[in-house]
N, C-alpha and C. Protein backbone atom coordinates (compact mmCIF):
# COMPACT_ATOMS: atom_id res chain seq x y z
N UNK A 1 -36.42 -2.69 -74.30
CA UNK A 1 -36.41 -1.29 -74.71
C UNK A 1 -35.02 -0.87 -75.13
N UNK A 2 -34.35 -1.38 -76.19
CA UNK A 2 -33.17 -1.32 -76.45
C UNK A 2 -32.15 -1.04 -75.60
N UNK A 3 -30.99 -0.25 -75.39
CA UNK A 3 -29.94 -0.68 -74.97
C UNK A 3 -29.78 0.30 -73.39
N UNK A 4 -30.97 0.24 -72.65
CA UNK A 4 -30.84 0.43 -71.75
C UNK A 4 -30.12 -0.31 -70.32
N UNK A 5 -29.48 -0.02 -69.55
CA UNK A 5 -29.06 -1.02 -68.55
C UNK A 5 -29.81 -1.57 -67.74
N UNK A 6 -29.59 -2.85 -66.97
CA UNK A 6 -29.82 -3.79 -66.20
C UNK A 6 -29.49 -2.69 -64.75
N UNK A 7 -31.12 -2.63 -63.91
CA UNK A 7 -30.68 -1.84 -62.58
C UNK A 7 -29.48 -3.01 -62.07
N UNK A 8 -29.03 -1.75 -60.79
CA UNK A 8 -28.33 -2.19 -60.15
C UNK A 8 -28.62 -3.89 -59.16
N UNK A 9 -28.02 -4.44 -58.65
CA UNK A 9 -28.27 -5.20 -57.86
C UNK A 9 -28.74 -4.60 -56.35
N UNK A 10 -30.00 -5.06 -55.68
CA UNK A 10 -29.95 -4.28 -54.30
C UNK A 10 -28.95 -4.47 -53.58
N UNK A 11 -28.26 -3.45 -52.66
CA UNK A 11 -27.85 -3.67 -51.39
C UNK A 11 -28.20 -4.24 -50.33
N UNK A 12 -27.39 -4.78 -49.21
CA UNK A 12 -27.88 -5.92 -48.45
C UNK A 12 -27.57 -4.53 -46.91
N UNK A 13 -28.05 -5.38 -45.72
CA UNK A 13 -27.43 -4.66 -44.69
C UNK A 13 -27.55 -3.12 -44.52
N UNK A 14 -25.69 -2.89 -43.80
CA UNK A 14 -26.12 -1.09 -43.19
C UNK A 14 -25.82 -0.57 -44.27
N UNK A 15 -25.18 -1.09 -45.65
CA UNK A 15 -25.26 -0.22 -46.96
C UNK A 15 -26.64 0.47 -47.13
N UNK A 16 -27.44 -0.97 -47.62
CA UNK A 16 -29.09 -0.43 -47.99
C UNK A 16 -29.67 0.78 -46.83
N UNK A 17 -29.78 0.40 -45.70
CA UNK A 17 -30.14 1.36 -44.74
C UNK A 17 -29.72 2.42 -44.81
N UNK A 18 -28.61 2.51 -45.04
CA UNK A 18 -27.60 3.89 -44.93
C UNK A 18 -28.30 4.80 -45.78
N UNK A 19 -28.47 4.22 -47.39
CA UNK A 19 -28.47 4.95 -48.44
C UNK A 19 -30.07 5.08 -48.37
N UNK A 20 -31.09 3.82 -47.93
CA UNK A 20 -32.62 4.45 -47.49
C UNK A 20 -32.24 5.81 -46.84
N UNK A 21 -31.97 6.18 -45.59
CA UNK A 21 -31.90 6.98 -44.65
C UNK A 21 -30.76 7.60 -44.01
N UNK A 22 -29.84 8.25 -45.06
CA UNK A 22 -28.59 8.45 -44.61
C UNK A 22 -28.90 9.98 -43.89
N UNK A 23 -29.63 9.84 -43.68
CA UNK A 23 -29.93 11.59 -42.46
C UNK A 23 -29.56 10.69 -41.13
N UNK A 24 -30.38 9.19 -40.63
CA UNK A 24 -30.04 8.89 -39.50
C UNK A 24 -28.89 8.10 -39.66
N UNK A 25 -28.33 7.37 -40.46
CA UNK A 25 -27.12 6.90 -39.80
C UNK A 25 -26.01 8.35 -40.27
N UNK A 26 -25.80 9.13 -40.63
CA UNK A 26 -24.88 10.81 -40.50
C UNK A 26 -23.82 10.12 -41.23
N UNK A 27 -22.36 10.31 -41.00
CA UNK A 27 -21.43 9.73 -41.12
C UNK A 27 -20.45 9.05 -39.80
N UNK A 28 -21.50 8.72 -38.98
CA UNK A 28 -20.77 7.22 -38.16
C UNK A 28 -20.86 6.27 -38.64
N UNK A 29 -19.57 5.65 -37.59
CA UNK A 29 -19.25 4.28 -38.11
C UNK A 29 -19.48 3.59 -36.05
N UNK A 30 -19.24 2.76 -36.17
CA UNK A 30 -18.98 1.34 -34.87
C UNK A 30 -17.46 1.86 -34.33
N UNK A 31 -17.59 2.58 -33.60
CA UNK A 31 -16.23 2.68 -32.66
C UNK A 31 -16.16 4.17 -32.50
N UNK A 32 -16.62 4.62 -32.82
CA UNK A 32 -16.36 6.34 -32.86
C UNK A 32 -17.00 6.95 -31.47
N UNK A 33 -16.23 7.80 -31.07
CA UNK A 33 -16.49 8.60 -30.02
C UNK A 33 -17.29 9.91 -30.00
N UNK A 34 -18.93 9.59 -28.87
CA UNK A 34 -19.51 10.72 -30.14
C UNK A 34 -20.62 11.41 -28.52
N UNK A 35 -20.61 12.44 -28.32
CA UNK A 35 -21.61 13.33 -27.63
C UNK A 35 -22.54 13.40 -28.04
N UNK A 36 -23.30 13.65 -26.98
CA UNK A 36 -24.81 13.98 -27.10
C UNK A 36 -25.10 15.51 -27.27
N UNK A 37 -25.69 16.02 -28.34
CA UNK A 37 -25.87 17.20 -28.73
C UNK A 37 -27.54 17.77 -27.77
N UNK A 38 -28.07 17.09 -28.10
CA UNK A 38 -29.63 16.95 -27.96
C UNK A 38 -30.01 16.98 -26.70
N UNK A 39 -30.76 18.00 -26.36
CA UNK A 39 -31.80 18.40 -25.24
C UNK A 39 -32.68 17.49 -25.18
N UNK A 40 -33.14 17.23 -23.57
CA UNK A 40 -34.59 16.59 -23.71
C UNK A 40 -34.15 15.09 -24.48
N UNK A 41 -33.24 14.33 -24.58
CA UNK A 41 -33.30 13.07 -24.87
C UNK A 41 -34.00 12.14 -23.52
N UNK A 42 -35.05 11.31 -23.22
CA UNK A 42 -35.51 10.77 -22.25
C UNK A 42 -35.95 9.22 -23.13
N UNK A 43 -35.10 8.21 -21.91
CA UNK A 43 -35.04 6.44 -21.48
C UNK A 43 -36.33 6.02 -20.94
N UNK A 44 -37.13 5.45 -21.52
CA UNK A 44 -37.94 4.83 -20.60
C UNK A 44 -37.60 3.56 -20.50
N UNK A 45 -36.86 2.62 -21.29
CA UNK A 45 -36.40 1.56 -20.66
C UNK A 45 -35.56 0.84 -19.94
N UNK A 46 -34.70 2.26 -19.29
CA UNK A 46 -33.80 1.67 -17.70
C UNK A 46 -34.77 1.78 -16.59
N UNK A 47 -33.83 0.92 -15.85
CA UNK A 47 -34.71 0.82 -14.72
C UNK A 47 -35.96 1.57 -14.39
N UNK A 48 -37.27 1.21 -13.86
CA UNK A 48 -38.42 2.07 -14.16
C UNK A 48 -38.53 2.53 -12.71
N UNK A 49 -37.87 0.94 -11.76
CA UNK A 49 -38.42 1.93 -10.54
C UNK A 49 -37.54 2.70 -10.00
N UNK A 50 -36.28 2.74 -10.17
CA UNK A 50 -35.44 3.92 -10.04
C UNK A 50 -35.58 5.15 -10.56
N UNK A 51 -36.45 5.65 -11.95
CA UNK A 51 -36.40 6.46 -12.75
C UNK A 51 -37.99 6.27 -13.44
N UNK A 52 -38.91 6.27 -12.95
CA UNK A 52 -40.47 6.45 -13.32
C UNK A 52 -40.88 7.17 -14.16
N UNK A 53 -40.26 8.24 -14.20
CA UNK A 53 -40.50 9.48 -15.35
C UNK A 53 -39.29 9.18 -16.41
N UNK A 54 -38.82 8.03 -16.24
CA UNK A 54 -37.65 7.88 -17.61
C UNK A 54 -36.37 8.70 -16.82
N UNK A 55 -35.17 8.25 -17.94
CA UNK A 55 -34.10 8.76 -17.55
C UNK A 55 -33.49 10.11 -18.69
N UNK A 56 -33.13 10.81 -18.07
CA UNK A 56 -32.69 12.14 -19.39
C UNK A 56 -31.44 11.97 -19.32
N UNK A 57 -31.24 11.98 -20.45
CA UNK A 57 -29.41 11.98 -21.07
C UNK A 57 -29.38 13.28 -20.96
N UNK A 58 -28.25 13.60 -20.09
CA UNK A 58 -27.78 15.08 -20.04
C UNK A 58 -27.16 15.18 -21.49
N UNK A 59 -27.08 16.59 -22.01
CA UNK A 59 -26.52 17.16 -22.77
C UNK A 59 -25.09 16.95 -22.68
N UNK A 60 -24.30 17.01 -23.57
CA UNK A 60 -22.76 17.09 -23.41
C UNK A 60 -22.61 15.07 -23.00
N UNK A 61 -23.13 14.13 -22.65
CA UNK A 61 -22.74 13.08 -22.39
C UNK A 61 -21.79 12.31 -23.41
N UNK A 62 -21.01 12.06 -22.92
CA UNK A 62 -20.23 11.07 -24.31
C UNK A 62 -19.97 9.27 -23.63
N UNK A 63 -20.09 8.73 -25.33
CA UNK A 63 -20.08 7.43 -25.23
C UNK A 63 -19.21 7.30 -26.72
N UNK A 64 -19.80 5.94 -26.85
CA UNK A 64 -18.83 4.92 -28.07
C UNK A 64 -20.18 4.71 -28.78
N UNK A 65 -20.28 4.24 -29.87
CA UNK A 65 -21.05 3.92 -31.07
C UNK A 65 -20.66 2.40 -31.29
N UNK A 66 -21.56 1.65 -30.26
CA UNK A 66 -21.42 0.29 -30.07
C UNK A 66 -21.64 -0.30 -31.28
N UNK A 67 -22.70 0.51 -32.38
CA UNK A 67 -23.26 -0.73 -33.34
C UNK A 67 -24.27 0.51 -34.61
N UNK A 68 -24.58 0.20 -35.24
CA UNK A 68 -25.34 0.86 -36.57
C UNK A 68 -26.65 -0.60 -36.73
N UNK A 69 -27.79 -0.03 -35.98
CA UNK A 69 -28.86 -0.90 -36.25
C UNK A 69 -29.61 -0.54 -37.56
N UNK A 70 -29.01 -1.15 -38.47
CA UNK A 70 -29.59 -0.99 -39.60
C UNK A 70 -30.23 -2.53 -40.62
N UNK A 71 -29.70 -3.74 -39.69
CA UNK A 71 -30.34 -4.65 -40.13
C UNK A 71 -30.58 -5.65 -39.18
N UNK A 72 -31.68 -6.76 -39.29
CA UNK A 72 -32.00 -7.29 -38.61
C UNK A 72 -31.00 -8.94 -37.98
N UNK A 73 -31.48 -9.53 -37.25
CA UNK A 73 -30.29 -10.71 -37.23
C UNK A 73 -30.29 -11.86 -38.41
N UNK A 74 -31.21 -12.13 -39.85
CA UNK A 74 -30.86 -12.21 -40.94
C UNK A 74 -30.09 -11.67 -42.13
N UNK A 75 -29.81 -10.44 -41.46
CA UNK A 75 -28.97 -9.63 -42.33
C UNK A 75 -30.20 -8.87 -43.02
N UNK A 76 -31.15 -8.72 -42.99
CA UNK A 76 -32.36 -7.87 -44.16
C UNK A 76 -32.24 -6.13 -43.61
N UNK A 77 -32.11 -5.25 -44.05
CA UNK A 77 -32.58 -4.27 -43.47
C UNK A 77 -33.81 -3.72 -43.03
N UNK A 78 -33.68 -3.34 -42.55
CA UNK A 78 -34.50 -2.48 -41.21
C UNK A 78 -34.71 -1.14 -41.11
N UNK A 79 -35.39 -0.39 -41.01
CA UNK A 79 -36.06 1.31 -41.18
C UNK A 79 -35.48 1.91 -39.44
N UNK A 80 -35.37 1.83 -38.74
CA UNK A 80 -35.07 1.97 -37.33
C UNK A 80 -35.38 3.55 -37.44
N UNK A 81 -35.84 4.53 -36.44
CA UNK A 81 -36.11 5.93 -36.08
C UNK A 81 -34.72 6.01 -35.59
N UNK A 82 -33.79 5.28 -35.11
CA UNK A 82 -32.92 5.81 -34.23
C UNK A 82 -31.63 4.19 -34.35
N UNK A 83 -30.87 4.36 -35.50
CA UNK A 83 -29.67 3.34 -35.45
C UNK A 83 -28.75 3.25 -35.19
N UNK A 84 -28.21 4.68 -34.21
CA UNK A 84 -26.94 4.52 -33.89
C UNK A 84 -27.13 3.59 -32.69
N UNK A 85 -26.43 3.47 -32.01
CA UNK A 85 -26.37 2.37 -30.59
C UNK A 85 -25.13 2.91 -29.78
N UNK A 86 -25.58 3.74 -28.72
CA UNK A 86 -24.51 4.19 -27.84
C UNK A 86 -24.02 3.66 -26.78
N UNK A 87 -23.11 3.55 -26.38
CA UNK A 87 -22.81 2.64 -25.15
C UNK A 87 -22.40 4.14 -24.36
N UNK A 88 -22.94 4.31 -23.27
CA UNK A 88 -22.12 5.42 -22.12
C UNK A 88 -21.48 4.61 -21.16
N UNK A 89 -20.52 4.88 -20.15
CA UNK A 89 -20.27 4.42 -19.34
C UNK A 89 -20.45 4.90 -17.73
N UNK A 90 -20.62 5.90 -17.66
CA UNK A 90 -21.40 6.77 -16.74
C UNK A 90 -22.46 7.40 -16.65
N UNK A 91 -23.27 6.55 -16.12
CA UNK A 91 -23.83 5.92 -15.53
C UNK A 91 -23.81 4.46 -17.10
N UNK A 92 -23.45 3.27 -16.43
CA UNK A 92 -23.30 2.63 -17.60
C UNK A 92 -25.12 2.28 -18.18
N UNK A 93 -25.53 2.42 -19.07
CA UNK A 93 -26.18 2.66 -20.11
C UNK A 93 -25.98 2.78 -21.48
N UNK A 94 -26.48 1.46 -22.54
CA UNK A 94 -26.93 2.33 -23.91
C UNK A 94 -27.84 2.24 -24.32
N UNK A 95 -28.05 3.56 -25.59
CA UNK A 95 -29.45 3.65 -25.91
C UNK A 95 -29.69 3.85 -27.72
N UNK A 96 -30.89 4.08 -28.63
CA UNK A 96 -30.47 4.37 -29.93
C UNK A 96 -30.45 5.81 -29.53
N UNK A 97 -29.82 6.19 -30.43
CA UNK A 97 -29.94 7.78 -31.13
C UNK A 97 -30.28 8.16 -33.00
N UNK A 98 -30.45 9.11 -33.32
CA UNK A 98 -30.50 9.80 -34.36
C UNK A 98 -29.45 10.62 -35.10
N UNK A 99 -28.25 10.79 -35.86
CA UNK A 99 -27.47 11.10 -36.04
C UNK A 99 -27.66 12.92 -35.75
N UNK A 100 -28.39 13.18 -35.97
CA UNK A 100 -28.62 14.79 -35.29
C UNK A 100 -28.49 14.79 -34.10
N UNK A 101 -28.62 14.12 -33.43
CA UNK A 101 -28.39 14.31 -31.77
C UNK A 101 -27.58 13.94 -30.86
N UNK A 102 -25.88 13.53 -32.09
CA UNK A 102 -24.87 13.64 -31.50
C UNK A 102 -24.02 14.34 -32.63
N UNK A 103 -22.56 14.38 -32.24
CA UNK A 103 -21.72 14.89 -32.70
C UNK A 103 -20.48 13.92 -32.30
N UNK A 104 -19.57 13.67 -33.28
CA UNK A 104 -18.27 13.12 -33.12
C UNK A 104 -17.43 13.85 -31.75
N UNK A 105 -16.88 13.51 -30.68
CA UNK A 105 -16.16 13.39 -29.37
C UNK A 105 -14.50 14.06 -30.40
């Protein structure tokens, strides 16, 4: 169709993800210091018999942004509900989040 361009090449990794769904990864990165904004965040996969009804992340908690799960261990991306990866240290725990439901520390 004449002199139209050649699309782009896809993106690989947390690029592609990012730009699928850049509402959940926000503008974090892996190392950033970041609070929990969000009410009502609840763990069901720490300990169950310590915490049966799940565990609630208090409000105000801060951690580190261990990781951006945005691709899988081939490198392909991945859709994830929740790619940030928080590490807390009190009570040590991490969990995903949603970029709405923290804020940069």
């Amino acid at each position: 169709f004449g002199g139209s361009a050649p699309p782009p090449p896809p993106r690989s990794g947390a690029a592609a993800a990012c730009m699928m769904f850049p509402d959940h990864c926000g503008d974090f990165k892996e190392g950033d210091k970041v609070k929990v904004t969000a009410e009502g965040v609840v763990l069901f996969h720490v300990q169950p018999k310590e915490h049966p009804d799940g565990f609630k992340v208090p409000k105000g908690a801060e951690g580190v942004v261990a990781k951006l799960a945005t691709e899988d261990k081939q490198g392909r991306p991945v859709s994830t509900n929740r790619p940030l990866i928080v590490k807390f240290e009190n009570p040590k725990f991490q969990a995903h989040f949603e970029a709405n439901e923290l804020e940069k520390a």
